[in-house]
C-alpha atoms as a PDB file:
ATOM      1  CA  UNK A   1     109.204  94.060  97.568  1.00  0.00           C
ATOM      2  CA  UNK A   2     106.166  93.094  95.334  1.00  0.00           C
ATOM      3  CA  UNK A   3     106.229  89.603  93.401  1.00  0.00           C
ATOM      4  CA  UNK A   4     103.445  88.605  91.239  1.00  0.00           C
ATOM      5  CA  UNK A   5     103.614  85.122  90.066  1.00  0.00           C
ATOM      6  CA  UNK A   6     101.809  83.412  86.938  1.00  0.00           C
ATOM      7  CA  UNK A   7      98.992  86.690  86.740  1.00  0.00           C
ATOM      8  CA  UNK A   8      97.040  85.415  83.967  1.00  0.00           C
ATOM      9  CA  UNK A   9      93.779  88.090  83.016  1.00  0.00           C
ATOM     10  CA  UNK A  10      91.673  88.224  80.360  1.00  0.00           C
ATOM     11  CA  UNK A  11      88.283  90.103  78.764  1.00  0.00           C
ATOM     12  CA  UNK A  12      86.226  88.624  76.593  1.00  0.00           C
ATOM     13  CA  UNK A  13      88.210  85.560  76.189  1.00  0.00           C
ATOM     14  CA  UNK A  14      91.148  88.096  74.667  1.00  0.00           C
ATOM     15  CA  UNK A  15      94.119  87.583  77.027  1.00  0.00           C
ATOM     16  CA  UNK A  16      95.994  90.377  78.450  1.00  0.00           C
ATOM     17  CA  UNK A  17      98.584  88.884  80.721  1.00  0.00           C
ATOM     18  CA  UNK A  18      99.231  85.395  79.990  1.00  0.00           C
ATOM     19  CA  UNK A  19     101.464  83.620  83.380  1.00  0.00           C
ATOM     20  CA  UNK A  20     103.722  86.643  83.329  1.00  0.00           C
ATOM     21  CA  UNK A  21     105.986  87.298  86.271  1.00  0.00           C
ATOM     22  CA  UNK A  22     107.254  90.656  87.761  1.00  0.00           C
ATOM     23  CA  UNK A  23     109.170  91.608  91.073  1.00  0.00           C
ATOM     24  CA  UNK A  24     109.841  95.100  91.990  1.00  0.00           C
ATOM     25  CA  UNK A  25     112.302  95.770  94.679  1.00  0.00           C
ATOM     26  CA  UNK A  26     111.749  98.551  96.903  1.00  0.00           C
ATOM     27  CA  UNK A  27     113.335 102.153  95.778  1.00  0.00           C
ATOM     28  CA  UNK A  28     113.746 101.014  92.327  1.00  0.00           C
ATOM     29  CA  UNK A  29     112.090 102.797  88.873  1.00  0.00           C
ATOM     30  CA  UNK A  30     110.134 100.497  86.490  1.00  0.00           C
ATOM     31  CA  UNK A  31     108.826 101.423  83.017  1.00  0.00           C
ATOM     32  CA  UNK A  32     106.188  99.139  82.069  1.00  0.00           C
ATOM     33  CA  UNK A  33     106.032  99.155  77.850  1.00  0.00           C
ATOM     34  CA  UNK A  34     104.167  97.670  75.013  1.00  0.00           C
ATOM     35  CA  UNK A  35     101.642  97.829  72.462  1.00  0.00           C
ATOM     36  CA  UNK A  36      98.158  99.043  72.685  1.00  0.00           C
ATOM     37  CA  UNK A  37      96.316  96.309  74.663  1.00  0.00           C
ATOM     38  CA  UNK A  38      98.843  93.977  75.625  1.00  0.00           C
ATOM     39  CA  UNK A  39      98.128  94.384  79.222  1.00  0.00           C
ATOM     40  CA  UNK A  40     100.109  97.515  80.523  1.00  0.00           C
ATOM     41  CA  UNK A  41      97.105  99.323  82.375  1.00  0.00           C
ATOM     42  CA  UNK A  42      95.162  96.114  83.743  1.00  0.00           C
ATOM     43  CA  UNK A  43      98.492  95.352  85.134  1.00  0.00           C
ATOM     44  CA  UNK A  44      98.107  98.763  87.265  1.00  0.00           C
ATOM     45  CA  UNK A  45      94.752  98.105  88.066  1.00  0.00           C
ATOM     46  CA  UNK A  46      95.657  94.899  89.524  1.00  0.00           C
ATOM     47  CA  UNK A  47      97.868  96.139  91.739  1.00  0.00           C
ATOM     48  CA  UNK A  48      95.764  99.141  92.765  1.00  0.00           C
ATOM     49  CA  UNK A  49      92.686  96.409  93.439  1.00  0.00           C
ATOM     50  CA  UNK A  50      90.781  97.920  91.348  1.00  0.00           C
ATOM     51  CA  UNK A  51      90.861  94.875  88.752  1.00  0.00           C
ATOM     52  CA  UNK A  52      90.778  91.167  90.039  1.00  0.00           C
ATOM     53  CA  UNK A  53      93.250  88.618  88.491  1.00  0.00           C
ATOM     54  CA  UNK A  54      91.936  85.436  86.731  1.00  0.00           C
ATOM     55  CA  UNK A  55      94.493  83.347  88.191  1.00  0.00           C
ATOM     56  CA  UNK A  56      97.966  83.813  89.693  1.00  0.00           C
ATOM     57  CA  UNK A  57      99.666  85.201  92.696  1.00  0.00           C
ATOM     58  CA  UNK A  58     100.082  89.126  93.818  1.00  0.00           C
ATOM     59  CA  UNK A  59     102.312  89.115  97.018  1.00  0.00           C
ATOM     60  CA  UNK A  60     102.356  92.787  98.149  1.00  0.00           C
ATOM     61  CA  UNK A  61     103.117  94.152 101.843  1.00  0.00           C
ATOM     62  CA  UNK A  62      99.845  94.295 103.684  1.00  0.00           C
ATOM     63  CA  UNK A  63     100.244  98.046 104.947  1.00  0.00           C
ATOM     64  CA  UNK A  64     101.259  98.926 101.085  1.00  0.00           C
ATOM     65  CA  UNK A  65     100.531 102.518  99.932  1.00  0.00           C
ATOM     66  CA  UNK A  66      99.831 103.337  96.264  1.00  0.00           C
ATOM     67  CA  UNK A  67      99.625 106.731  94.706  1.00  0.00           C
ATOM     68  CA  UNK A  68      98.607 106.849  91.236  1.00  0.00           C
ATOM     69  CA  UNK A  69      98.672 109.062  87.961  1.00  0.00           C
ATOM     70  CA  UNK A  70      95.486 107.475  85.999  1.00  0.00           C
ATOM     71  CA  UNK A  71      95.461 108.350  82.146  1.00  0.00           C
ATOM     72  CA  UNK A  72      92.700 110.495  83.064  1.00  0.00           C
ATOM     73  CA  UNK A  73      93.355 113.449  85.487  1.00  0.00           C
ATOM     74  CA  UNK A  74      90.417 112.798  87.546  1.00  0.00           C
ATOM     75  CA  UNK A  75      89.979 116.241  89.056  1.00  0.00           C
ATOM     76  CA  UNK A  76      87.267 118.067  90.812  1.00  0.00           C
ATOM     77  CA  UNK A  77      86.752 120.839  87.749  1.00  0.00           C
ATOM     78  CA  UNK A  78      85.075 123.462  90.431  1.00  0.00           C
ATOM     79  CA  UNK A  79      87.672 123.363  92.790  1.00  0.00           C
ATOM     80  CA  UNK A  80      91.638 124.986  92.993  1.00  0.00           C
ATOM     81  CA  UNK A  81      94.846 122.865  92.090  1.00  0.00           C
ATOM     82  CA  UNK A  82      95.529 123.032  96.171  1.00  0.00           C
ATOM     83  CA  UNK A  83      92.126 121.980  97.101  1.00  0.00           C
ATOM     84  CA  UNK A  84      92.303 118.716  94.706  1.00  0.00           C
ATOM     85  CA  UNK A  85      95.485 117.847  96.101  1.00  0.00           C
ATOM     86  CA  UNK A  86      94.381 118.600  99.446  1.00  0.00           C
ATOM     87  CA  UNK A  87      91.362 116.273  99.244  1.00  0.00           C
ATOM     88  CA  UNK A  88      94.479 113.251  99.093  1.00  0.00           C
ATOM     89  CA  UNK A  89      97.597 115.309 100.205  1.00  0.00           C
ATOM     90  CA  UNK A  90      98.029 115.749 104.648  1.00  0.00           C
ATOM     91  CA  UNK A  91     100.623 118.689 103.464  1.00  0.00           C
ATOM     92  CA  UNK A  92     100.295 122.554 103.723  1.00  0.00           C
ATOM     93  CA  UNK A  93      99.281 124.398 100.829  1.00  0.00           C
ATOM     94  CA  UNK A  94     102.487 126.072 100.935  1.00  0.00           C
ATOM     95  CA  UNK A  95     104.028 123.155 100.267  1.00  0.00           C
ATOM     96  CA  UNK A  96     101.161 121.790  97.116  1.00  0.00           C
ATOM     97  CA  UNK A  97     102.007 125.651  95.961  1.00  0.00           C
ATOM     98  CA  UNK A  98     105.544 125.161  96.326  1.00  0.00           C
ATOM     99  CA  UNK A  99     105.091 121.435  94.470  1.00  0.00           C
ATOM    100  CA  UNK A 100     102.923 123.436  91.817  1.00  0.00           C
ATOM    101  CA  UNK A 101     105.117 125.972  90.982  1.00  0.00           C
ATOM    102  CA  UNK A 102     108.286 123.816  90.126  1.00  0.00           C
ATOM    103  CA  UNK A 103     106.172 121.705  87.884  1.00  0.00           C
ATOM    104  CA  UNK A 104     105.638 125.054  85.581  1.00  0.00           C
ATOM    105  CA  UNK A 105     101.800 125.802  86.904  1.00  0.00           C
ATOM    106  CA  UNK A 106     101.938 129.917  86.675  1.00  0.00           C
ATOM    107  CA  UNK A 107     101.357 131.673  90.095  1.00  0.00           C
ATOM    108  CA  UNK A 108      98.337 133.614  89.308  1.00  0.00           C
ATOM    109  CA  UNK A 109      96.423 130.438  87.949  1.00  0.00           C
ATOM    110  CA  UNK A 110      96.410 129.092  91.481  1.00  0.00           C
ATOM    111  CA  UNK A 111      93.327 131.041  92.735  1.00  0.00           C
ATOM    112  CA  UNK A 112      91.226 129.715  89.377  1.00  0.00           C
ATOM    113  CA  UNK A 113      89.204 126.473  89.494  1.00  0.00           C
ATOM    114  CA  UNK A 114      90.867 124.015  87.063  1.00  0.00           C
ATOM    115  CA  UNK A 115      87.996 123.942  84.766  1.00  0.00           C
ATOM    116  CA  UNK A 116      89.876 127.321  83.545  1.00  0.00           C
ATOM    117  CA  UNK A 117      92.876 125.031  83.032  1.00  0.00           C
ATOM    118  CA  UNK A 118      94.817 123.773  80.026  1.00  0.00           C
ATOM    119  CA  UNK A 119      95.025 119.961  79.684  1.00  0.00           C
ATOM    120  CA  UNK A 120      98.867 120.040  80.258  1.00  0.00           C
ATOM    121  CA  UNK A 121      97.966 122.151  83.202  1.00  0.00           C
ATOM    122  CA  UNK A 122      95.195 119.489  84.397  1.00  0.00           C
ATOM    123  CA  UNK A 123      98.061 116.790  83.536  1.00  0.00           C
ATOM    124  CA  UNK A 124     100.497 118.381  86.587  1.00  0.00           C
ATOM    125  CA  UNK A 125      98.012 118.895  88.439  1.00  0.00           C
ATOM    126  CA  UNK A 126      97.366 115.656  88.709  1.00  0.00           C
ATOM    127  CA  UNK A 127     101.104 114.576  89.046  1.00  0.00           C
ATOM    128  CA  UNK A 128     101.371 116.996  92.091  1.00  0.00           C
ATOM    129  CA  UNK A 129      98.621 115.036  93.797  1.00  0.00           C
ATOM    130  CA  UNK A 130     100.344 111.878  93.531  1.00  0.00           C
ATOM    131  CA  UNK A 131     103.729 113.213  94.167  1.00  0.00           C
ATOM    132  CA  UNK A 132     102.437 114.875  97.749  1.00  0.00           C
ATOM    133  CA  UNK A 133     100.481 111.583  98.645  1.00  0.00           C
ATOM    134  CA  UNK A 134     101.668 109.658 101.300  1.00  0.00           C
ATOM    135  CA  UNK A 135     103.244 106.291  99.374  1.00  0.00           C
ATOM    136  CA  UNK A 136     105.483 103.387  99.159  1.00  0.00           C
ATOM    137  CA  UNK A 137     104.618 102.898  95.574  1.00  0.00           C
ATOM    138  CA  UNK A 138     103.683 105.235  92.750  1.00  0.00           C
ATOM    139  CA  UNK A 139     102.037 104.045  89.332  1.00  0.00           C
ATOM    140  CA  UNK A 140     102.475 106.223  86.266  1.00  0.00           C
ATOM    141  CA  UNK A 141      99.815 105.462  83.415  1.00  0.00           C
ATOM    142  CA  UNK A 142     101.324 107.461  80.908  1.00  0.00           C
ATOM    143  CA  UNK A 143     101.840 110.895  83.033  1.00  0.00           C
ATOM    144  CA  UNK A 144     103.726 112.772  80.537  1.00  0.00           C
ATOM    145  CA  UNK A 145     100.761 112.936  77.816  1.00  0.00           C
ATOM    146  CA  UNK A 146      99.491 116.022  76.607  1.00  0.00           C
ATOM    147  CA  UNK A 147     102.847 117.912  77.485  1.00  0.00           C
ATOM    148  CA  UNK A 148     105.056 119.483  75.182  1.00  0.00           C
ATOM    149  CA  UNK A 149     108.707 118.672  75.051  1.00  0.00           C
ATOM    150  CA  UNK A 150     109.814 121.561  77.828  1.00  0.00           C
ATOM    151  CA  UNK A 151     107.435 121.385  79.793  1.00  0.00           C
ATOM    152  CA  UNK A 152     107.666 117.519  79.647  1.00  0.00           C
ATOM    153  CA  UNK A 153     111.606 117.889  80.632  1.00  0.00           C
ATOM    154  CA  UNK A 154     110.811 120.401  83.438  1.00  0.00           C
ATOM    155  CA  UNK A 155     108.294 117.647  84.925  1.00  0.00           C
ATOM    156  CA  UNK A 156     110.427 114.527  84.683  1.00  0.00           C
ATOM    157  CA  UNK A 157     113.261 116.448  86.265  1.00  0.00           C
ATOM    158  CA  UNK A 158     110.873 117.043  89.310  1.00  0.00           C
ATOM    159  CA  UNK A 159     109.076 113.660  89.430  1.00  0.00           C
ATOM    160  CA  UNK A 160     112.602 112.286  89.806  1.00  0.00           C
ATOM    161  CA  UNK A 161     113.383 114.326  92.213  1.00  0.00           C
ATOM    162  CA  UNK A 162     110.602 113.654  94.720  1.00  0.00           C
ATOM    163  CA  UNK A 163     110.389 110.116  93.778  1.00  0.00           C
ATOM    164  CA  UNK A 164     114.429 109.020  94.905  1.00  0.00           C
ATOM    165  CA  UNK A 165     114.585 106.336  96.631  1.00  0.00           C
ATOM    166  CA  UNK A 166     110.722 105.760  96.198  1.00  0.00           C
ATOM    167  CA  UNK A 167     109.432 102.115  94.139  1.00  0.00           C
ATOM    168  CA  UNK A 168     108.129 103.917  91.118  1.00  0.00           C
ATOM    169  CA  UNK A 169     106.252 101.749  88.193  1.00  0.00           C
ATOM    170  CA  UNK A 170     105.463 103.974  85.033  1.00  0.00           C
ATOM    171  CA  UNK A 171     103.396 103.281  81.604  1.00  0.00           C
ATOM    172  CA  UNK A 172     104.968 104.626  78.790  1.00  0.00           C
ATOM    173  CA  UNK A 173     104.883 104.297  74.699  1.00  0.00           C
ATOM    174  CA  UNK A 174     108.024 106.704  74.736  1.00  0.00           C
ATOM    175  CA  UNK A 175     111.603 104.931  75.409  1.00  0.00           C
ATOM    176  CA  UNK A 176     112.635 108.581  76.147  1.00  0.00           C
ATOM    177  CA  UNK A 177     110.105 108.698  79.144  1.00  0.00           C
ATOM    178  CA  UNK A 178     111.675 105.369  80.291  1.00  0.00           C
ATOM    179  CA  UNK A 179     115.906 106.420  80.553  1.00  0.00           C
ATOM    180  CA  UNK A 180     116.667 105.817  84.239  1.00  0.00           C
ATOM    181  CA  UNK A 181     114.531 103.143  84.648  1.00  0.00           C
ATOM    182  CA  UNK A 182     114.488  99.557  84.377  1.00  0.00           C
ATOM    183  CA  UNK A 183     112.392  98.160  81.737  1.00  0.00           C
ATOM    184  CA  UNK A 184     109.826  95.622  81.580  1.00  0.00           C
ATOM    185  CA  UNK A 185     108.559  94.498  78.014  1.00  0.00           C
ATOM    186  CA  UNK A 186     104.894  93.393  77.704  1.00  0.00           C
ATOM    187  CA  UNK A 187     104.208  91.371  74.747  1.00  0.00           C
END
């Protein structure tokens, strides 16, 4: 379980979170939604470290593992799909191929660098690597951007899949991304 208690951040004297109050039991889905700016990524930041609360309380497990999907891909352009999942991923590249595959990535793209890549390409590419890392919880900043309704079915049916029974905390603008989950309103 994760409780956060009273997070208060803000930049610039513009407030982001203001006292707000979240706990996420283990194994359950989360969508995190809300306009532009009213906190949604800072919130995953905080719990990743890379942002520090102003005040407040973040009670997390100490051995906690985090996988993420970052609105950016963040991949190594020069290298394969399997050898950026690889550089996070201890599993065979069978298995990232297998992974790769079910998300819609065609075979024979495998051997190219992802530089040669579409952006909805990049975009599963990215959700494999999560998906395959070793975690207890897995933040979604928006992972479904850039792909077009299919493809964007085909990918939530997966990420479901692998993610059962998993804590799962997902940024979304679309209340169709955010069916199955339990909802969490940022003002």
């Amino acid at each position: 379980m994760i409780q956060i208690k009273k997070l208060c951040k803000a930049f610039d004297g513009k407030v982001v979170l203001n006292n707000f109050d979240l706990c996420l039991e283990a194994g359950q889905r989360y969508a995190l939604m809300g306009a532009s700016g009213s906190g949604k990524t800072t919130l995953l930041n905080i719990l990743m470290g890379l942002e520090k609360p102003d005040s407040g309380e973040l009670l997390v497990p100490d051995d906690l593992k985090i996988s993420t999907v970052f609105q950016e891909n963040r991949l190594l352009e020069s290298m394969t799909a399997v050898a950026n999942i690889r550089l996070v991923a201890n599993v065979s590249p069978q298995r990232i191929q297998e992974v790769l595959l079910e998300l819609g990535i065609e075979e024979d793209s495998l051997p190219q660098p992802v530089r040669t890549y579409s952006g909805g390409m990049k975009r599963r590419v990215a959700i494999a690597r999560a998906l395959l890392s070793d975690y207890d919880l897995l933040l979604l900043d928006e992972p479904y951007k850039g792909l077009d309704e299919e493809t964007q079915q085909q990918v939530i049916a997966v990420v479901k899949r692998m993610t059962e029974g998993k804590t799962v905390l997902m940024v979304t603008h679309d209340p169709e991304d955010a069916k199955d989950h339990h909802l969490i309103e940022l003002i």
